[in-house]
Protein backbone atom coordinates (compact mmCIF):
# COMPACT_ATOMS: atom_id res chain seq x y z
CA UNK A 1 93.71 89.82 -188.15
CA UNK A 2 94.96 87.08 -190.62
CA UNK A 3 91.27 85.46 -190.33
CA UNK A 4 90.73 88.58 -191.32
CA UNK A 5 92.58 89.03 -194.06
CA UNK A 6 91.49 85.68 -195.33
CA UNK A 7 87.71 86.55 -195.82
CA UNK A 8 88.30 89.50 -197.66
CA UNK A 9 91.10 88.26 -200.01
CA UNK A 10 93.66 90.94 -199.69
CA UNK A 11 96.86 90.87 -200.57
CA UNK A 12 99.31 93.58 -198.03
CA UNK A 13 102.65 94.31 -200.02
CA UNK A 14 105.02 96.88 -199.02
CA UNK A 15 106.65 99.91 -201.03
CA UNK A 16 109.76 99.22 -202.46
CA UNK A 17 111.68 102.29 -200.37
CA UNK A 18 110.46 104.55 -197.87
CA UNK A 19 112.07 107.71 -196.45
CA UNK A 20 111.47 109.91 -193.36
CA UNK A 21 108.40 112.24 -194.15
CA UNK A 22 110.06 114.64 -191.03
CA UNK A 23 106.22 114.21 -189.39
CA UNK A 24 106.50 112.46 -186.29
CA UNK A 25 102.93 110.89 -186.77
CA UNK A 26 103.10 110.28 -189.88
CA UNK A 27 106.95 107.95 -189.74
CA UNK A 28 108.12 107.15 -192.90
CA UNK A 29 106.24 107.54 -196.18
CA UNK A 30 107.01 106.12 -199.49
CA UNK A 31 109.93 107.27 -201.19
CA UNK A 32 108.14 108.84 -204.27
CA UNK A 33 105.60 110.51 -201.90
CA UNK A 34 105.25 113.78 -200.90
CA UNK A 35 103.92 115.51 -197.34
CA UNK A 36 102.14 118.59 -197.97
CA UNK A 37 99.61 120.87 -196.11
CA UNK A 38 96.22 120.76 -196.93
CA UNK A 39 95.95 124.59 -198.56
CA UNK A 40 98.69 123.40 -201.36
CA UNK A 41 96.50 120.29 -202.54
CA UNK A 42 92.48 122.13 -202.23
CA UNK A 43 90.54 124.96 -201.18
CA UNK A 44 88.64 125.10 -198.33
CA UNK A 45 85.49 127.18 -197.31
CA UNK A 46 83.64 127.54 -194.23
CA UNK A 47 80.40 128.22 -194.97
CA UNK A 48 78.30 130.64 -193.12
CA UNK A 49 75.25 129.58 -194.82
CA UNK A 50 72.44 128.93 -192.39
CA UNK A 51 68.56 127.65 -191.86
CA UNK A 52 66.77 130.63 -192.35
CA UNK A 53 64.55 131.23 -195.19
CA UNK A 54 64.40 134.89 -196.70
CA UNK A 55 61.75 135.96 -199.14
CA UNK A 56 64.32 137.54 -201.65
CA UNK A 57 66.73 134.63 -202.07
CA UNK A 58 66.44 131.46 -204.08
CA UNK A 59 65.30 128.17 -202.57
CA UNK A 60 68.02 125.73 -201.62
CA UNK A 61 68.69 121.95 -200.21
CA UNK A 62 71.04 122.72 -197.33
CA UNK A 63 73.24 119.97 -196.71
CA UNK A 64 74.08 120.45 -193.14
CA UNK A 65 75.95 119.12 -189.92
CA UNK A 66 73.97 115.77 -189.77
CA UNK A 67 73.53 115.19 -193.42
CA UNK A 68 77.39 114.81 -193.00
CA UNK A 69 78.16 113.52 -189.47
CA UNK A 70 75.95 110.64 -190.15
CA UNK A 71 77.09 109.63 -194.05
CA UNK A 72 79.79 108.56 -195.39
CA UNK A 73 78.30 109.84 -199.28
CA UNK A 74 76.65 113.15 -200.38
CA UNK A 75 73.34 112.45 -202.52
CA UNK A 76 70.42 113.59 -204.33
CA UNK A 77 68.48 111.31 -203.11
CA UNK A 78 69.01 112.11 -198.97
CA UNK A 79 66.43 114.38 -197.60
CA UNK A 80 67.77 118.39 -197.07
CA UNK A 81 66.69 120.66 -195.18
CA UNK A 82 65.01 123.16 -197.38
CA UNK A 83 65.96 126.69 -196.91
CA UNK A 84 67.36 129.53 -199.08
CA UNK A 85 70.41 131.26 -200.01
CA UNK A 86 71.90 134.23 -201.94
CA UNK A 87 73.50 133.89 -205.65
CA UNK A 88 77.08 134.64 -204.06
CA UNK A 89 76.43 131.95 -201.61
CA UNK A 90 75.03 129.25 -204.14
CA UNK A 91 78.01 130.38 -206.48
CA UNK A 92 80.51 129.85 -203.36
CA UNK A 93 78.81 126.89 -201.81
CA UNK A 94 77.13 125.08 -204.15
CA UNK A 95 78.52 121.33 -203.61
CA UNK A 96 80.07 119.47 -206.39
CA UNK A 97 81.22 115.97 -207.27
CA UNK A 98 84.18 114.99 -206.09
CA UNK A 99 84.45 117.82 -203.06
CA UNK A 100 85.15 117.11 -199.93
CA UNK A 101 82.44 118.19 -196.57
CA UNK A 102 84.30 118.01 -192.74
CA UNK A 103 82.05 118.65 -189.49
CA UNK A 104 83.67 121.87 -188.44
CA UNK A 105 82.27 121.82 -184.45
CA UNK A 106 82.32 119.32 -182.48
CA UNK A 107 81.28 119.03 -178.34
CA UNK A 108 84.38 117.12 -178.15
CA UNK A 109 87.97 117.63 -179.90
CA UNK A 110 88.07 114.07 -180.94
CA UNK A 111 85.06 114.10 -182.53
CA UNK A 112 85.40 116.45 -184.93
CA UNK A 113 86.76 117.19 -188.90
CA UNK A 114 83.85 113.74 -190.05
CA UNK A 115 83.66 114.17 -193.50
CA UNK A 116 81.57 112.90 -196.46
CA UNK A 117 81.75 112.65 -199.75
CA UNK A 118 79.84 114.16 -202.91
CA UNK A 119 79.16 111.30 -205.40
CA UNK A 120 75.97 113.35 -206.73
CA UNK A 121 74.40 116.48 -206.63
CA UNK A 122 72.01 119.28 -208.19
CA UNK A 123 72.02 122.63 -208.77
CA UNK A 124 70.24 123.42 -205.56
CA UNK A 125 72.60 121.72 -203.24
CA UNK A 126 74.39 123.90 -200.53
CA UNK A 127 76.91 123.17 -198.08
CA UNK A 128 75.26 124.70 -194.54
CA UNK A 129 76.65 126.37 -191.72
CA UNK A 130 79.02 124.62 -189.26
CA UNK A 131 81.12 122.93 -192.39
CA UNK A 132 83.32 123.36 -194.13
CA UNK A 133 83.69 122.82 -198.16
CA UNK A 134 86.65 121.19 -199.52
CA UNK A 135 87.85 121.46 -203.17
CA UNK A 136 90.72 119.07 -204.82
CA UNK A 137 92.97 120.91 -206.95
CA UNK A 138 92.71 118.43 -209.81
CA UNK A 139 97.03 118.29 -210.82
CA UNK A 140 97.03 117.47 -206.99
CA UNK A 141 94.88 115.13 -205.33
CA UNK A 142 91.32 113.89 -206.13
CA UNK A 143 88.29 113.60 -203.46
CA UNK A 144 88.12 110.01 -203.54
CA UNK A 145 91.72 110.06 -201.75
CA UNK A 146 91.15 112.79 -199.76
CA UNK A 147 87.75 111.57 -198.37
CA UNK A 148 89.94 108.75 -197.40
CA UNK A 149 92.44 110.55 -195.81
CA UNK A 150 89.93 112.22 -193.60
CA UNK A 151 88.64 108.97 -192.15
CA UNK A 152 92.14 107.86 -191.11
CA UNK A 153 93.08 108.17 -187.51
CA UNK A 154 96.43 110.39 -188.27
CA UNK A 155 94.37 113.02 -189.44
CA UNK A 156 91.74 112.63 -186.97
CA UNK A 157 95.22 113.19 -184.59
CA UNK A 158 96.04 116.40 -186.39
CA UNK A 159 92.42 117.70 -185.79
CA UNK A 160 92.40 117.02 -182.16
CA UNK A 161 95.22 119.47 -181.63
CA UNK A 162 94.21 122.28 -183.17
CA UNK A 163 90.29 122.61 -182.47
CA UNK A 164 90.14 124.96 -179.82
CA UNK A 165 87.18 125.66 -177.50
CA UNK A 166 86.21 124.86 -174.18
CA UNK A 167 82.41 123.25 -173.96
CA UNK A 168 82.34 122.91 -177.50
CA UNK A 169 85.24 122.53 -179.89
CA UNK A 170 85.22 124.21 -183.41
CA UNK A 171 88.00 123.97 -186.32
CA UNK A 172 89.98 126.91 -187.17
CA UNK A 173 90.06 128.16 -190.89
CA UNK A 174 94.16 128.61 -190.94
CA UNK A 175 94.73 125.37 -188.62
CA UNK A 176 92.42 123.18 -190.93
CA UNK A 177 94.55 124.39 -194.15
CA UNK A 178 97.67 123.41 -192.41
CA UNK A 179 97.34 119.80 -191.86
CA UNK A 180 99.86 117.63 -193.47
CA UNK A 181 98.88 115.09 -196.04
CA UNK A 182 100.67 112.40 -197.63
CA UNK A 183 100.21 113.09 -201.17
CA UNK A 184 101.25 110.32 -203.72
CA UNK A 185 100.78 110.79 -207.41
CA UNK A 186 96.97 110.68 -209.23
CA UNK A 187 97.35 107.43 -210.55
CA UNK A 188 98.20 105.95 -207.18
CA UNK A 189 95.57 107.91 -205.29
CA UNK A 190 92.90 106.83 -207.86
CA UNK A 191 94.17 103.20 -207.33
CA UNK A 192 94.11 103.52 -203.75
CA UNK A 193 90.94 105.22 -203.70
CA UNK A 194 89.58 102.21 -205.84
CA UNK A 195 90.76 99.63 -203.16
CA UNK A 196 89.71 101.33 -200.47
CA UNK A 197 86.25 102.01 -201.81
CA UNK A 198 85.13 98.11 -202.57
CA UNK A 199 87.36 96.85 -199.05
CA UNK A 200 85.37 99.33 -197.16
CA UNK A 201 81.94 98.51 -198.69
CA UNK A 202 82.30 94.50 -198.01
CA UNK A 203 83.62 95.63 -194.06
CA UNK A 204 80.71 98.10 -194.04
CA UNK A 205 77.83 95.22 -195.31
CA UNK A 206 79.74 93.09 -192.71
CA UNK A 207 79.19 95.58 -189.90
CA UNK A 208 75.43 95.87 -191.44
CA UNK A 209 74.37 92.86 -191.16
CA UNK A 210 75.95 92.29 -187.66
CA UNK A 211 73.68 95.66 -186.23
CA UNK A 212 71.08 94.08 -187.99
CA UNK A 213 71.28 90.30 -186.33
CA UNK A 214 71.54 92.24 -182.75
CA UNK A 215 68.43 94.41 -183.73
CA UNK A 216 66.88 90.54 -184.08
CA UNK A 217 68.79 89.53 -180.95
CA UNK A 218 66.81 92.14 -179.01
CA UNK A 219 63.33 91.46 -180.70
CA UNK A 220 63.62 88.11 -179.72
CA UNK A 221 64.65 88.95 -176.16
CA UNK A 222 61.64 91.15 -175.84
CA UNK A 223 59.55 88.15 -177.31
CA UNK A 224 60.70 86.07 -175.13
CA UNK A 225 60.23 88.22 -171.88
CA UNK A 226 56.45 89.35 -173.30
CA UNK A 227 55.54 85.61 -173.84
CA UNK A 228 56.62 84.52 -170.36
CA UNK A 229 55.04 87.04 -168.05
CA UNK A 230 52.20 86.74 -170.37
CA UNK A 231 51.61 83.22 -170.96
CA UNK A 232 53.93 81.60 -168.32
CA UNK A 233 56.39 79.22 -169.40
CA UNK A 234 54.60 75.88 -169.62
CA UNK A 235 53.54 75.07 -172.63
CA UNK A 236 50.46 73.29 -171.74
CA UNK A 237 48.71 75.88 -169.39
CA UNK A 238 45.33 75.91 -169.64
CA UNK A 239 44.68 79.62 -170.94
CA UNK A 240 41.26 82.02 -170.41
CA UNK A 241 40.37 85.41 -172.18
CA UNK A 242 41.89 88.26 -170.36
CA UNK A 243 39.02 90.43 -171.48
CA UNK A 244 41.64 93.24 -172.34
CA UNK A 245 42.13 93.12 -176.60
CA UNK A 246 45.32 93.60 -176.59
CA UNK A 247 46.56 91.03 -173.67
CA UNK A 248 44.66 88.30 -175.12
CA UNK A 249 44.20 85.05 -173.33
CA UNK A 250 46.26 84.02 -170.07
CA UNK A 251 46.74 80.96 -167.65
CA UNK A 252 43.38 80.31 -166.44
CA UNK A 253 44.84 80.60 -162.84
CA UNK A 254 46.53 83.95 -162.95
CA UNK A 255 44.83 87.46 -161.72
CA UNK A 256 44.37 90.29 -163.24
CA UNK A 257 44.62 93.64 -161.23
CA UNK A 258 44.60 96.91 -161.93
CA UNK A 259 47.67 98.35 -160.86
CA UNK A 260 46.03 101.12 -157.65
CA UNK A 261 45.09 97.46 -155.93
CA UNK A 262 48.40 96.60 -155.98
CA UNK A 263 50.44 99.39 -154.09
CA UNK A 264 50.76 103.18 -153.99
CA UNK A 265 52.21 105.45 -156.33
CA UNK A 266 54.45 108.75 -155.75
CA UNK A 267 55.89 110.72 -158.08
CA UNK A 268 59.22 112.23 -157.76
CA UNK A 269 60.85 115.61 -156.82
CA UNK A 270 61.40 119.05 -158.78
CA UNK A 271 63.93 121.16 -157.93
CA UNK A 272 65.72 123.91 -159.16
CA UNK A 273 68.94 123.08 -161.19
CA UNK A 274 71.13 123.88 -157.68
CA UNK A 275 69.64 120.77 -156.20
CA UNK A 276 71.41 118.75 -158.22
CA UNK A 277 75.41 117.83 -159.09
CA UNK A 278 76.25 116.77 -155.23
CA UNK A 279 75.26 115.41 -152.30
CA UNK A 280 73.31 112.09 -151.83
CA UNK A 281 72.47 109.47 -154.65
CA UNK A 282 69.44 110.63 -157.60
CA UNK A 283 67.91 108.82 -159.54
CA UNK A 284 67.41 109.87 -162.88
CA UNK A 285 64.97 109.55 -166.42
CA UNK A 286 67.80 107.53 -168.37
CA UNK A 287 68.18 105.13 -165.17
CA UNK A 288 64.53 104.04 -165.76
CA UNK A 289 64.56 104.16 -169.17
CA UNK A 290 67.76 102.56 -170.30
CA UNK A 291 67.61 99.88 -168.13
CA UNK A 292 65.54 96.72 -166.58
CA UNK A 293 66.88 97.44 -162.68
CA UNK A 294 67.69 100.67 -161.32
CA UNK A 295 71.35 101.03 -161.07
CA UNK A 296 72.71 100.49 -157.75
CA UNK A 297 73.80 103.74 -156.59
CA UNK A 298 71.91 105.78 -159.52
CA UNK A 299 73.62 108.13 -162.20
CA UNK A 300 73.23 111.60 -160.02
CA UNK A 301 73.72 113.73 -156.93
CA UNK A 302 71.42 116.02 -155.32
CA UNK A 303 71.37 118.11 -151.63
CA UNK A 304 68.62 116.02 -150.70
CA UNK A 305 66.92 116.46 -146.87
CA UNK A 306 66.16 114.35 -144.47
CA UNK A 307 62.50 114.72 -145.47
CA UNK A 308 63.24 114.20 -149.01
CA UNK A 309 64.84 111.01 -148.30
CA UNK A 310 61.33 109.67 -146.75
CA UNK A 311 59.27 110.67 -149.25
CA UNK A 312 61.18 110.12 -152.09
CA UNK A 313 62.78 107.26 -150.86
CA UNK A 314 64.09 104.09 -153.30
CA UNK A 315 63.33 100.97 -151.67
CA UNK A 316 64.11 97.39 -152.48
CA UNK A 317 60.94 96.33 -154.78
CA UNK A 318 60.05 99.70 -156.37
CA UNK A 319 58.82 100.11 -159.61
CA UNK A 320 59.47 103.22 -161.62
CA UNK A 321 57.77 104.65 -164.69
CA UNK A 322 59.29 107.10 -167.11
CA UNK A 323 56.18 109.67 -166.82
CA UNK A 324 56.87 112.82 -169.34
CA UNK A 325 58.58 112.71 -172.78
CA UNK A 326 58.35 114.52 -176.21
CA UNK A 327 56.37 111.20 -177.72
CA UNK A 328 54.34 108.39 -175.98
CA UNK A 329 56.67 105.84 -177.04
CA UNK A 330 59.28 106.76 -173.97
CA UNK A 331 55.88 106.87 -171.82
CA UNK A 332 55.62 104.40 -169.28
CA UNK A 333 58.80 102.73 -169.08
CA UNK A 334 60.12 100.68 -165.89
CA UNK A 335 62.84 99.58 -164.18
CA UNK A 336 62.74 98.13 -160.99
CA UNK A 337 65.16 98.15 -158.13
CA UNK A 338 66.36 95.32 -156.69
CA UNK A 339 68.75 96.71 -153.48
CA UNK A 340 67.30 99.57 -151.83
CA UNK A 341 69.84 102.83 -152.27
CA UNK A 342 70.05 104.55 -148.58
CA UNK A 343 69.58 108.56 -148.68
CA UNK A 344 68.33 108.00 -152.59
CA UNK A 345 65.76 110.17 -154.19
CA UNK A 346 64.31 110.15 -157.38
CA UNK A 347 63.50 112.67 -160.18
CA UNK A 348 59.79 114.54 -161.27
CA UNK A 349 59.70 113.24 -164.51
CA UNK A 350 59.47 109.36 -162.63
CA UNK A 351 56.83 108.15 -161.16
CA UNK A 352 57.52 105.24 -158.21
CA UNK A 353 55.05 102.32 -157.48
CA UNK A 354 55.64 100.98 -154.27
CA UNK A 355 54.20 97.14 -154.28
CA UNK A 356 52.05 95.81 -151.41
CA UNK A 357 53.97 93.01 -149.52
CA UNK A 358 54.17 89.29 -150.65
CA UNK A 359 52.16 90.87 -154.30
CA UNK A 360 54.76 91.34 -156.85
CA UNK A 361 58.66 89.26 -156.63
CA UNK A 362 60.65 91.82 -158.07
CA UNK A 363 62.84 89.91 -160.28
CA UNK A 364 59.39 89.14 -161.95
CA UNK A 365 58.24 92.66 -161.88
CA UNK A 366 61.26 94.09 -163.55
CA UNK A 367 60.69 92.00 -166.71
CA UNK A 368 56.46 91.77 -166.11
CA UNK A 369 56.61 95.75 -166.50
CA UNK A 370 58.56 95.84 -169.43
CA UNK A 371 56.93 93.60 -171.52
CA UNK A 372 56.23 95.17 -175.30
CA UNK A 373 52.35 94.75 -174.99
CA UNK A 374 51.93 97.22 -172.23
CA UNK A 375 53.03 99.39 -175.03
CA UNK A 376 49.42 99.25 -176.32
CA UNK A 377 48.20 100.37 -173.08
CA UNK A 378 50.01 103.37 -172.75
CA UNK A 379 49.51 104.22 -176.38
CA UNK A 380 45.96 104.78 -176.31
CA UNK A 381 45.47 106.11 -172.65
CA UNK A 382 47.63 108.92 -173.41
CA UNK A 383 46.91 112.53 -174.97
CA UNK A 384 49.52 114.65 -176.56
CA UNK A 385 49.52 118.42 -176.54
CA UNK A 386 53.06 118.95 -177.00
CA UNK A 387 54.60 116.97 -174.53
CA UNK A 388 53.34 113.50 -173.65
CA UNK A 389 52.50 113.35 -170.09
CA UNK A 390 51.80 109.93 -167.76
CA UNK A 391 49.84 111.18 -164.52
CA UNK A 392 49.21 108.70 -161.83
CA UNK A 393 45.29 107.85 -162.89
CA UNK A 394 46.17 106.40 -165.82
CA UNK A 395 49.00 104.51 -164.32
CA UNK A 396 46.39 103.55 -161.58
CA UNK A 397 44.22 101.43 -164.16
CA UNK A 398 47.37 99.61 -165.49
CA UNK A 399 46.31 95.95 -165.83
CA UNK A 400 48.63 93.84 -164.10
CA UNK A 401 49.07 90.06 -164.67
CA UNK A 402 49.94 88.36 -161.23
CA UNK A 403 51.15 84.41 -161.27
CA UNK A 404 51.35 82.71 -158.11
CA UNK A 405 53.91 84.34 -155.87
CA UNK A 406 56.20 80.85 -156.34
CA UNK A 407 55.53 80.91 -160.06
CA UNK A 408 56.83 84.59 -160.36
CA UNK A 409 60.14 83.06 -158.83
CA UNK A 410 60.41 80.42 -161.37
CA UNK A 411 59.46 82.71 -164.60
CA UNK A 412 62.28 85.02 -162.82
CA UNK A 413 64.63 82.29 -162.71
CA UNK A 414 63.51 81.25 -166.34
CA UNK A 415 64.05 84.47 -167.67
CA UNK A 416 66.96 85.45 -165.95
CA UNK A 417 68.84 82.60 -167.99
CA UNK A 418 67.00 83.07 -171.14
CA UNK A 419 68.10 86.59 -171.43
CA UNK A 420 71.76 86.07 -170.25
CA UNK A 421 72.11 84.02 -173.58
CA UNK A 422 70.70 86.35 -175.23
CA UNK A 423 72.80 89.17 -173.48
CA UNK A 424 75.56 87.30 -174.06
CA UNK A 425 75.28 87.08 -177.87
CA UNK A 426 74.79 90.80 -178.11
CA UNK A 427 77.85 91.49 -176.17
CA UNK A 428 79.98 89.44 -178.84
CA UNK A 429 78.18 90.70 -182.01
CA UNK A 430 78.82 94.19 -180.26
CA UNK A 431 82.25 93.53 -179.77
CA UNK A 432 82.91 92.12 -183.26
CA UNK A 433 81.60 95.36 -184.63
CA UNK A 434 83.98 97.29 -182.77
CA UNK A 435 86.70 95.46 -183.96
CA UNK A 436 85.52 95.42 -187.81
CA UNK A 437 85.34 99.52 -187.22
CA UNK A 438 88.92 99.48 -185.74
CA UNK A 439 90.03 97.45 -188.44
CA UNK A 440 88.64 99.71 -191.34
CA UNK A 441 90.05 102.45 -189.80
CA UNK A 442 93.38 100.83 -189.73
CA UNK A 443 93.08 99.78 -193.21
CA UNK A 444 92.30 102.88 -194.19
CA UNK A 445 95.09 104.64 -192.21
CA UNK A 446 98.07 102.37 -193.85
CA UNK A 447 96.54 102.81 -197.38
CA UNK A 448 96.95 105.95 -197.45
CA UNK A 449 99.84 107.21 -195.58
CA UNK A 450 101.26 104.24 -197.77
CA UNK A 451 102.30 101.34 -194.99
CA UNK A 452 100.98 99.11 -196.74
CA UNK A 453 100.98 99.07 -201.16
CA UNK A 454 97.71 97.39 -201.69
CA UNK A 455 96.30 95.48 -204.96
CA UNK A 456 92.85 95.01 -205.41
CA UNK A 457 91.24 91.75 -204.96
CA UNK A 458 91.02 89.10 -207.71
């Protein structure tokens, strides 16, 4: 914290006098503040506008759930839904500068009440369906403060109590206009406001840049893993054209296979959604896709038989492809599994390749199969109708690099500590990043409940 403190020059005073603001979450609150509920500072309005488009209303930019959810600022220049309204709704729900938008359902109660800002708008602007607008009484409070407020975790508290809902979570109208506020006067809201707005935008580049350098973290890994099970790892290999464009040349004493020489493919079982939520271990789309190995005991459940066991079964070795997805860029992903799962099966939208013996080491396999040119492959074998589909005869003409059997060990080994740096690295940018968010959010939370009287940097 007090490295942190350091790098952003801030200065942490405290208020002169506090006094009990009779809110148990809330503690004590400057002694010139007030606590009020949220109907005596603005207006609020849940809008009911949705995404249809009717012939005899005007054309409108609907600002809706994500537009918010995912921005801290209200624009122009973001792109809007275009859609259409009625003059009583424009006139109602038109956004301004300076107002307030909250998510107003949520799947979660602590994920709910994200707001955003309006810095800018035109007259076609809208606040959609599944928000609600909020207006600053200007003798009150201003937006800038209140946007503030929103982000802090007491009010985030408030919210969590009074959604209600059961699989999905929505705000009440009277509940929303009853949560308490610290409300201290314009001047010190604007100053606050002020603060907050250039401490937040250095944390924010911060956080930026740190997304950004494990974004490069991860392009290098995949470099890395491409190159070796590609190329091989000594530098001086002798290399010979692959004959495939977009593998290019490879170590003169490597094979090239298609992938039906090398094993026997299956793919995996469809059942009706009663299969499924007990019973033995499934594996599942996201095991493949989100990962290198298969998970040891898989994600799922399902009633699987006896005979679904054998011929689904998940052996140590196995090499599964992602098979059906809305776009051919999820197409053809792998993971391999390294520890065979007893009683597993595996899911229909997977397809399993089951390597002939003493072939394919699987530590190599689970980085050879993942390896970004086989991207290329997969891109223009498949056809899209609306779904993009991987059936087993493409997969069959897969070219597949093999090394040596004892040179698959050692670009296994090789890689293995190459991308545990690398791993390693992400984990601690990753971390940092949660710690800058936690940190804003705490900033932001003593600002402006007032434990802390800020000045702005020199």
């Amino acid at each position: 914290m007090l490295l942190t403190l350091k790098l952003f020059n801030m200065k942490y005073l405290k208020y002169e006098k506090y006094r009990d603001s009779g809110i148990e979450w809330l503690g004590e609150i400057p002694s010139n503040w007030k606590a009020k509920k949220l109907k005596y500072v603005a207006d609020l309005s849940v809008s009911n506008v949705d995404k249809k488009t009717y012939d005899e209303q005007r054309q409108v930019r609907l600002v809706n759930y994500t537009d918010v959810y995912y921005n801290d600022f209200i624009h122009s220049k973001l792109e809007y839904m275009v859609s259409s309204a009625s003059d009583e709704e424009i006139r109602k729900f038109h956004v301004k500068v300076g107002d307030v938008i909250i998510t107003k359902d949520s799947e979660s109660a602590d994920d709910i009440g994200i707001p955003a800002f309006v810095v800018e708008t035109a007259p076609d602007m809208v606040c959609g369906y599944h928000l609600s607008l909020i207006r600053c009484k200007p003798s009150e409070m201003i937006g800038g403060f209140l946007f503030r407020c929103f982000q802090s975790s007491f009010l985030s508290k408030q919210f969590e109590i009074i959604a209600n809902g059961v699989t999905r979570y929505g705000l009440p109208k009277s509940g929303s206009k009853s949560v308490l506020l610290p409300v201290p006067s314009i001047t010190e809201q604007k100053s606050i406001a002020n603060f907050l707005d250039k401490e937040v935008s250095r944390l924010d580049t911060l956080i930026e840049k740190k997304q950004q350098f494990i974004e490069r973290l991860k392009e290098k890994r995949l470099a890395v893993i491409t190159n070796a099970v590609t190329k091989g790892i000594d530098a001086k290999v002798e290399l010979k054209p692959s004959g495939i464009e977009w593998l290019g040349d490879i170590p003169s004493h490597w094979d090239i296979k298609k992938l039906r020489y090398l094993g026997t493919l299956q793919n995996g079982i469809s059942q009706s959604a009663e299969y499924f939520g007990s019973g033995h271990p499934f594996i599942s789309y996201g095991d493949v896709y989100n990962n290198l190995v298969i998970p040891k005991s898989g994600s799922g459940l399902a009633n699987s038989t006896f005979e679904d066991q054998i011929n689904y079964s998940v052996e140590e070795g196995d090499i599964f492809f992602t098979r059906t997805s809305e776009t051919v860029e999820e197409i053809g992903f792998a993971a391999t599994c390294l520890n065979s799962i007893e009683k597993a099966v595996f899911s229909g939208f997977l397809i399993r390749f089951r390597p002939f013996k003493n072939r394919l080491f699987s530590g190599f396999s689970k980085y050879q199969f993942r390896n970004q040119l086989l991207r290329a492959f997969f891109v223009g074998e498949m056809n899209i109708v609306t779904r993009a589909s991987l059936g087993q005869n493409i997969l069959k003409n897969l070219p597949v690099l093999i090394p040596p059997f004892k040179e698959q060990e050692v670009i296994s080994e090789f890689l293995d500590r190459e991308v545990r740096k690398i791993e390693k690295i992400i984990k601690y940018t990753g971390d940092t990043i949660i710690r800058l968010k936690e940190y804003k959010t705490s900033l932001i939370s003593a600002a402006v409940t007032g434990k802390i009287k800020v000045t702005e940097p020199s």
